[in-house]
Protein backbone atom coordinates (compact mmCIF):
# COMPACT_ATOMS: atom_id res chain seq x y z
CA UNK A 1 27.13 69.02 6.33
CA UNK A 2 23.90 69.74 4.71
CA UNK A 3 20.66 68.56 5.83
CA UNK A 4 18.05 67.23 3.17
CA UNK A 5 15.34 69.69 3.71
CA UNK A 6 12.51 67.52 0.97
CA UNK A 7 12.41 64.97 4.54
CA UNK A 8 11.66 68.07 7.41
CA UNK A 9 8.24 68.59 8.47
CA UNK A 10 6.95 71.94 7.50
CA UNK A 11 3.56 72.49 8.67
CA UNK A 12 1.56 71.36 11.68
CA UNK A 13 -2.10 70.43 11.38
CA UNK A 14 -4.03 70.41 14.29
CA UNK A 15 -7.98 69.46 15.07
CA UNK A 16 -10.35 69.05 18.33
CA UNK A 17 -12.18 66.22 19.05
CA UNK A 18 -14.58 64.82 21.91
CA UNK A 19 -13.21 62.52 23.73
CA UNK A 20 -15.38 59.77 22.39
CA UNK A 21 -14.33 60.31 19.42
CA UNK A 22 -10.38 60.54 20.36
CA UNK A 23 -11.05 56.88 21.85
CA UNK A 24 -12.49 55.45 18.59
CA UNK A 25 -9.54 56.73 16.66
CA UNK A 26 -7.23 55.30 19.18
CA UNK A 27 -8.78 51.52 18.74
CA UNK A 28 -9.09 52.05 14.77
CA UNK A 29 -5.10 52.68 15.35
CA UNK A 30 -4.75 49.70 17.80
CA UNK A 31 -6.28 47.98 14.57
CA UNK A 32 -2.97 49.00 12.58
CA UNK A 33 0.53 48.65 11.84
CA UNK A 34 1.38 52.16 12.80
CA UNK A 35 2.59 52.88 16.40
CA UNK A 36 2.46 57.12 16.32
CA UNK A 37 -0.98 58.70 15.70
CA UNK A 38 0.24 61.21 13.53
CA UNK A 39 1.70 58.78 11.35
CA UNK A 40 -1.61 57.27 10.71
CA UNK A 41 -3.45 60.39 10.71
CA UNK A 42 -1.06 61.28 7.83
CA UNK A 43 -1.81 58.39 5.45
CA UNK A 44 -5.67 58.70 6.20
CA UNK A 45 -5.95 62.30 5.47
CA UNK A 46 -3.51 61.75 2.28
CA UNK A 47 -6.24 58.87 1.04
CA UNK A 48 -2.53 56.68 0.86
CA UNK A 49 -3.20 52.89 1.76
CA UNK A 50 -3.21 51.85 4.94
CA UNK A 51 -1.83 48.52 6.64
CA UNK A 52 -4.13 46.92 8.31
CA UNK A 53 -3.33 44.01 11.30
CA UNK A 54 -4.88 40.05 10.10
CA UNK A 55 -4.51 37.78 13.34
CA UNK A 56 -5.89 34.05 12.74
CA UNK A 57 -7.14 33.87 16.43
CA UNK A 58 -7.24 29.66 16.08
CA UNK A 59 -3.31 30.03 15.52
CA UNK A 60 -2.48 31.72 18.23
CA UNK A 61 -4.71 29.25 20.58
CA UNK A 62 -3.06 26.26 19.12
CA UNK A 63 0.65 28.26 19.74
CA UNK A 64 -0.28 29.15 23.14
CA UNK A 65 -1.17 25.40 23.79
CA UNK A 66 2.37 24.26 22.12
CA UNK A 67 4.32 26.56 24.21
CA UNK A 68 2.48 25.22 27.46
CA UNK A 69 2.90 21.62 26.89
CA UNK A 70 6.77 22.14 25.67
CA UNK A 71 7.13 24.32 28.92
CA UNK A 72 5.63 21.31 30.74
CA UNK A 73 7.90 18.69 28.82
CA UNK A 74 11.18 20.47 29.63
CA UNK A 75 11.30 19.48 32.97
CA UNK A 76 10.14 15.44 32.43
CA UNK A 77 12.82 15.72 29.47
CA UNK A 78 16.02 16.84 31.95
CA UNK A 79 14.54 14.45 35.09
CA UNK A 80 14.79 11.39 32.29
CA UNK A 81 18.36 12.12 31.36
């Protein structure tokens, strides 16, 4: 078998930071779509576009509250049949 060799990571970049700034990179990538650092660090550095996270905050209240109140209907819903 032959591998595809255009796919293998050839170099390794590698930079120091303070630790305040390590944390602030961490919560712009908590902010993302990408899970591995390096992954983001790669499309940053390569100016390639970057996916960035959109939560609707009212949503998620409302969902929280539906899941509650069918959690709380379950029960009356088997005790009437």
């Amino acid at each position: 078998m032959t591998e595809n060799n255009s796919n293998k990571k050839k170099s390794l970049v590698s930079f120091r930071v303070k630790p305040e700034e390590y944390d602030n990179i961490h919560e712009l990538l908590s902010k993302k779509t990408y899970r591995i650092l390096s992954e983001y660090a790669r499309k940053v550095l390569l100016n390639k576009s970057i996916i960035v996270k959109h939560r609707n905050e009212s949503a998620a209240e409302v969902l929280t509250a539906m899941i509650k109140f069918k959690n709380e209907l379950n029960p009356i819903g088997s005790n009437f049949n």
